[in-house]
Protein backbone atom coordinates (compact mmCIF):
# COMPACT_ATOMS: atom_id res chain seq x y z
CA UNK A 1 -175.08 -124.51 -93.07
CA UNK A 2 -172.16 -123.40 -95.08
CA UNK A 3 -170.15 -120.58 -93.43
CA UNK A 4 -166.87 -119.67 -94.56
CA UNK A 5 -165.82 -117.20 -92.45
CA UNK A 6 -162.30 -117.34 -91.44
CA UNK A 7 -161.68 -118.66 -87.76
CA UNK A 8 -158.14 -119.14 -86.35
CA UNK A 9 -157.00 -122.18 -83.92
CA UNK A 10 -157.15 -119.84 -80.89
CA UNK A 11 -160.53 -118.98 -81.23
CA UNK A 12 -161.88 -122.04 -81.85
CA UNK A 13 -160.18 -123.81 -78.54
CA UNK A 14 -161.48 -120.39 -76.59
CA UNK A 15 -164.82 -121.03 -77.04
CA UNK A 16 -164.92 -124.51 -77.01
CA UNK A 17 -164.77 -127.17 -74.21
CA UNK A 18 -163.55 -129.80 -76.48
CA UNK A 19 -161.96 -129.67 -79.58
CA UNK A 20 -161.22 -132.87 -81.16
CA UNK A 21 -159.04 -133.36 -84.42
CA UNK A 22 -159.32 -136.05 -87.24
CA UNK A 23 -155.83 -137.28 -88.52
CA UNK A 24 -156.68 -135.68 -91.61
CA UNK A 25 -157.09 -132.02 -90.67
CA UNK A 26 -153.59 -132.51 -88.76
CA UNK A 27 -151.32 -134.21 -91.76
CA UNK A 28 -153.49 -134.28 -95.10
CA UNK A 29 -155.67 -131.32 -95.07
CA UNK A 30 -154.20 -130.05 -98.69
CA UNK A 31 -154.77 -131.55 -102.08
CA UNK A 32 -153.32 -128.90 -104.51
CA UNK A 33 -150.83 -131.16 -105.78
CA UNK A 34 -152.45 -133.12 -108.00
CA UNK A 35 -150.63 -131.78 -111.24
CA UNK A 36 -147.43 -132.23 -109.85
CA UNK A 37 -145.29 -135.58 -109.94
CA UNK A 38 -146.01 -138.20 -106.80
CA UNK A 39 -142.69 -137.70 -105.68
CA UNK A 40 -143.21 -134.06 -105.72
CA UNK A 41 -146.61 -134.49 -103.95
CA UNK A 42 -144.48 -136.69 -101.28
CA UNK A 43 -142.15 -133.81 -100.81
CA UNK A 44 -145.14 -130.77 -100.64
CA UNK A 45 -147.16 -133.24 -98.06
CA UNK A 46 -144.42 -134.15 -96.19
CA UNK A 47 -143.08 -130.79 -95.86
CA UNK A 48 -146.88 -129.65 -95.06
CA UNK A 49 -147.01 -132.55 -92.12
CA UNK A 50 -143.98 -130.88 -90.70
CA UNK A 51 -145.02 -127.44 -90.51
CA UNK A 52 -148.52 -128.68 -88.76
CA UNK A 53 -147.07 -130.78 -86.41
CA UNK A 54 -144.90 -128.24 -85.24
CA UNK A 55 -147.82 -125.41 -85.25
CA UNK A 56 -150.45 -127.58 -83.00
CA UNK A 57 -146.89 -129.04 -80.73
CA UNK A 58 -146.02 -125.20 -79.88
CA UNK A 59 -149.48 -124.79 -79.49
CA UNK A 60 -149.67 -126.82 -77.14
CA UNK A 61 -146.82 -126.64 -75.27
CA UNK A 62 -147.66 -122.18 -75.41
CA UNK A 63 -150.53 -123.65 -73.29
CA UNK A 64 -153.49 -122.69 -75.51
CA UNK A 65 -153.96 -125.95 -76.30
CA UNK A 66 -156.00 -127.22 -72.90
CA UNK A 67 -159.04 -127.74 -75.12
CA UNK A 68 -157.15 -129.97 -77.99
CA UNK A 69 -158.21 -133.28 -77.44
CA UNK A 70 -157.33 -136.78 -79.69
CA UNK A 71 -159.03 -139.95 -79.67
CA UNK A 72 -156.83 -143.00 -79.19
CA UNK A 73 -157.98 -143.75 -82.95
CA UNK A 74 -156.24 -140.94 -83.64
CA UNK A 75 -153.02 -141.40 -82.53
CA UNK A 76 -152.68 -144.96 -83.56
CA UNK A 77 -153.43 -143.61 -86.90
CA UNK A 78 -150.32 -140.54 -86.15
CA UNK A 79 -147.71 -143.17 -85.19
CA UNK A 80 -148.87 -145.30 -88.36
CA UNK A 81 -148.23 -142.80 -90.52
CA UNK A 82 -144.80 -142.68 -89.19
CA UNK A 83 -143.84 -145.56 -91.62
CA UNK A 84 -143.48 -145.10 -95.25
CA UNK A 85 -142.75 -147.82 -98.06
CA UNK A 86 -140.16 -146.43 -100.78
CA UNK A 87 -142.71 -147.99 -103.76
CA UNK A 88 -141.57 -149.51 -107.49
CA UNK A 89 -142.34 -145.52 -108.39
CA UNK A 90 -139.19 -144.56 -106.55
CA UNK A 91 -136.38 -146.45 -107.82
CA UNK A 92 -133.58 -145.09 -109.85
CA UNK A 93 -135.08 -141.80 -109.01
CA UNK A 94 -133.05 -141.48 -105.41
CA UNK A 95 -130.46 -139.08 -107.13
CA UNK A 96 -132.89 -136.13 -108.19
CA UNK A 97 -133.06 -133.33 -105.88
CA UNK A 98 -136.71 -133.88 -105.55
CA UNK A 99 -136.43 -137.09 -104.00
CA UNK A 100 -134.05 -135.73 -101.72
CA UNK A 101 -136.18 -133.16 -100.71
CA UNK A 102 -139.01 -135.48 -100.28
CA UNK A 103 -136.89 -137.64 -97.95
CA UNK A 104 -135.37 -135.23 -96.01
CA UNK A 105 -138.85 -133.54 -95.56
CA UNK A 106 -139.88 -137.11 -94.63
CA UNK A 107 -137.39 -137.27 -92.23
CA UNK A 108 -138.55 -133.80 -90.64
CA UNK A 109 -141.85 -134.66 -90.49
CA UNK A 110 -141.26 -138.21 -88.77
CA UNK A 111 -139.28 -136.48 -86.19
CA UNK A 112 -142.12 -133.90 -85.28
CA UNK A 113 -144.73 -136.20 -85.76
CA UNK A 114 -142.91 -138.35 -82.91
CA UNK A 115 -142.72 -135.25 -80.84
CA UNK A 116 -145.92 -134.47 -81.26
CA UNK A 117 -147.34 -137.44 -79.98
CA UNK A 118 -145.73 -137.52 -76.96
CA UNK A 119 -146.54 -133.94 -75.73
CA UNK A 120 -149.85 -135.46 -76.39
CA UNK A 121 -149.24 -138.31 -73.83
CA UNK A 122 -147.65 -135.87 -71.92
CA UNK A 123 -150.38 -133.16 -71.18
CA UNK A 124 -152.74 -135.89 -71.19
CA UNK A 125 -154.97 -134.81 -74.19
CA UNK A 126 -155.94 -138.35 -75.26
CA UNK A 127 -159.58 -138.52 -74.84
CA UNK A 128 -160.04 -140.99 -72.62
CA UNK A 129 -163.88 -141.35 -71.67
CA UNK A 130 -165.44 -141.91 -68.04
CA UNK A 131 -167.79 -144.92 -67.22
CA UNK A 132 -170.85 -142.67 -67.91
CA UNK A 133 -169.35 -141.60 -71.16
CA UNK A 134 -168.37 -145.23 -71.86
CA UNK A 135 -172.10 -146.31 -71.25
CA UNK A 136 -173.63 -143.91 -73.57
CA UNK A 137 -171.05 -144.14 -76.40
CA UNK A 138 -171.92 -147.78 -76.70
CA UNK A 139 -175.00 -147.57 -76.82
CA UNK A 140 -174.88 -144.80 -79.50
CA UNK A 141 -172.14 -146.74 -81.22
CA UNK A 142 -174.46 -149.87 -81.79
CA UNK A 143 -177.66 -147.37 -82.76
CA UNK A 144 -176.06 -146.08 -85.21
CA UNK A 145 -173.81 -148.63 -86.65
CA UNK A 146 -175.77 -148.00 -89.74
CA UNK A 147 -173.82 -144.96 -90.42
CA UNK A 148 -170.65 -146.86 -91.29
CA UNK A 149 -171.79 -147.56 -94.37
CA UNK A 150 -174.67 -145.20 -94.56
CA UNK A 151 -174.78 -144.31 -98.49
CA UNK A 152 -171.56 -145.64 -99.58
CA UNK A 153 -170.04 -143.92 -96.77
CA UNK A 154 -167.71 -146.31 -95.69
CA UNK A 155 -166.45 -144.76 -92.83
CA UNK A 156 -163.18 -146.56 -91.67
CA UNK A 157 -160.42 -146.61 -89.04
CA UNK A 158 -161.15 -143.72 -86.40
CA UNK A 159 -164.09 -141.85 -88.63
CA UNK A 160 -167.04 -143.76 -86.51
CA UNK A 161 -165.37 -143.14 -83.13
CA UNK A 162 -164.65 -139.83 -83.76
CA UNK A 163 -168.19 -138.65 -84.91
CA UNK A 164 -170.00 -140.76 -81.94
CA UNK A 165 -167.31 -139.78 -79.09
CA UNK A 166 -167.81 -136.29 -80.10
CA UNK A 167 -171.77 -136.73 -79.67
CA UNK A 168 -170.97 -138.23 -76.26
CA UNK A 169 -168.94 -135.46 -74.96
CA UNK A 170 -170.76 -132.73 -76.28
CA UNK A 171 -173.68 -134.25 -74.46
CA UNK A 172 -172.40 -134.87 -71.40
CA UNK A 173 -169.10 -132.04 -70.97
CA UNK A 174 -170.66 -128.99 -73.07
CA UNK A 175 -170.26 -127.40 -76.33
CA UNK A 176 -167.30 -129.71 -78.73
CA UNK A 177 -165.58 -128.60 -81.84
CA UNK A 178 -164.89 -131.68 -84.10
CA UNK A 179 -162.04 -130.63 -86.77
CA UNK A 180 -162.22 -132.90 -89.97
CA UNK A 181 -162.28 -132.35 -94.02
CA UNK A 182 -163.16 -135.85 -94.41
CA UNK A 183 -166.07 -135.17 -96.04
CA UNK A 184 -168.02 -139.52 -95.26
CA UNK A 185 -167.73 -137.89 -91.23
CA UNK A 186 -169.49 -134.83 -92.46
CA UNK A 187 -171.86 -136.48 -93.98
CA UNK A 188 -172.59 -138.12 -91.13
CA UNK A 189 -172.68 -135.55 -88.97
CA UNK A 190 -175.22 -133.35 -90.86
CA UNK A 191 -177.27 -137.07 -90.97
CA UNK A 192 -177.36 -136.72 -87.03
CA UNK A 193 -178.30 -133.35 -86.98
CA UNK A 194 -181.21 -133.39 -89.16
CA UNK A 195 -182.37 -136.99 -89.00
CA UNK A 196 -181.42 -138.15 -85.60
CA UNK A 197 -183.24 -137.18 -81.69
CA UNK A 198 -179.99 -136.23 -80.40
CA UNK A 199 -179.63 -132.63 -79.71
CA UNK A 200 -176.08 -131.74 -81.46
CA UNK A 201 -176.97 -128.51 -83.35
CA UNK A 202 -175.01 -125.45 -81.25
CA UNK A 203 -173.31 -128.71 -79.20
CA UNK A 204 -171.32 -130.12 -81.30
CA UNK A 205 -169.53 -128.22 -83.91
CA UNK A 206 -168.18 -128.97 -86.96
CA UNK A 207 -164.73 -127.51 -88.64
CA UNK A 208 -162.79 -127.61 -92.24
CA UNK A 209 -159.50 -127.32 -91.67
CA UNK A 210 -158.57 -124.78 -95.40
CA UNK A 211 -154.99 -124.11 -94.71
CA UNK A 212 -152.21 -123.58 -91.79
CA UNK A 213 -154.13 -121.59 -89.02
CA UNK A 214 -157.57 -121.16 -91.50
CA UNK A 215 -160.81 -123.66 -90.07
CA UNK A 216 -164.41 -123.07 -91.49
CA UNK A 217 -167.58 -123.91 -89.70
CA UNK A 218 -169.95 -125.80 -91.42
């Protein structure tokens, strides 16, 4: 199942009809900071969340990205992360150039982050499901609630709607990329595909996001 073979952002939404994101793969899809102090981490991620907002924006707004689709799970979870709590960690430590960094990267990546979400209203790439679509995701929601917690999996905020709105369209629109490195929806998804009757293998897709314009296929 394991394929590492480099594919870029382009080719994915080419040969896809659908190519949903997780908020992970679009703000926290590096953790390569872990020796490194948390206000340092702050300032990498931050600076990170900048540079992919503005890649997928341009993207989208180059007009490539008519196959980029979010759930509204999604974006609650985007303009969440919007809002940031200076913690007990932080204080007295305003005046090092680190911190500054980290908030003006902050700052940056607020900014584009709030841009980014409203091309998204914009160009109308919320996934917003028809009445058919509607039917069948409920039902599939409620068969396989089990998942949630399916082996510790505790799958939480927009994990469950992701995975079971990208079964839906891939059923029902055609072949769906879903773009995640949270590794409970994974799990998940290779559950469906080798345990479930639904017929997802070659429909719907699934994608590691390893760096800036670098997604795996699993």
């Amino acid at each position: 199942m394991r394929n590492d073979i480099r594919h870029s952002l382009q080719e994915i939404a080419t040969k896809y009809k659908l190519v949903l994101f997780d908020t992970c793969s679009i703000c926290d899809y590096t953790k390569n900071t872990e020796n490194l102090s948390s206000i340092q981490q702050k300032e990498i991620e931050s600076y990170i969340q900048y540079k992919s907002y503005t890649f997928l924006r341009n993207f989208i707004l180059n007009g490539d990205g008519n196959t980029l689709f979010f759930i509204p799970e999604v974006i609650s979870e985007l303009e969440k992360a919007r809002k940031i709590k200076f913690t007990k960690n932080f204080k007295g430590k305003r005046r090092f150039a680190s911190f500054r960094n980290f908030s003006n990267n902050t700052k940056y990546a607020f900014a584009r982050n709030k841009s980014f979400v409203k091309i998204i209203r914009e160009r109308g790439l919320i996934l917003r499901l028809t009445e058919e679509e509607q039917i069948r995701y409920n039902e599939l929601y409620t068969k396989f609630g089990y998942l949630v917690n399916f082996k510790g999996n505790n799958l939480t905020g927009a994990d469950y709607p992701l995975l079971i709105k990208g079964v839906v369209v891939s059923e029902i629109r055609g072949n769906t990329a879903l773009i995640s490195n949270d590794t409970k929806i994974f799990g998940s998804w290779v559950h469906l595909l080798r345990s479930s009757p639904l017929k997802i293998n070659g429909n719907l897709d699934f994608f590691f996001r390893n760096g800036f314009d670098y997604f795996s296929k699993k």
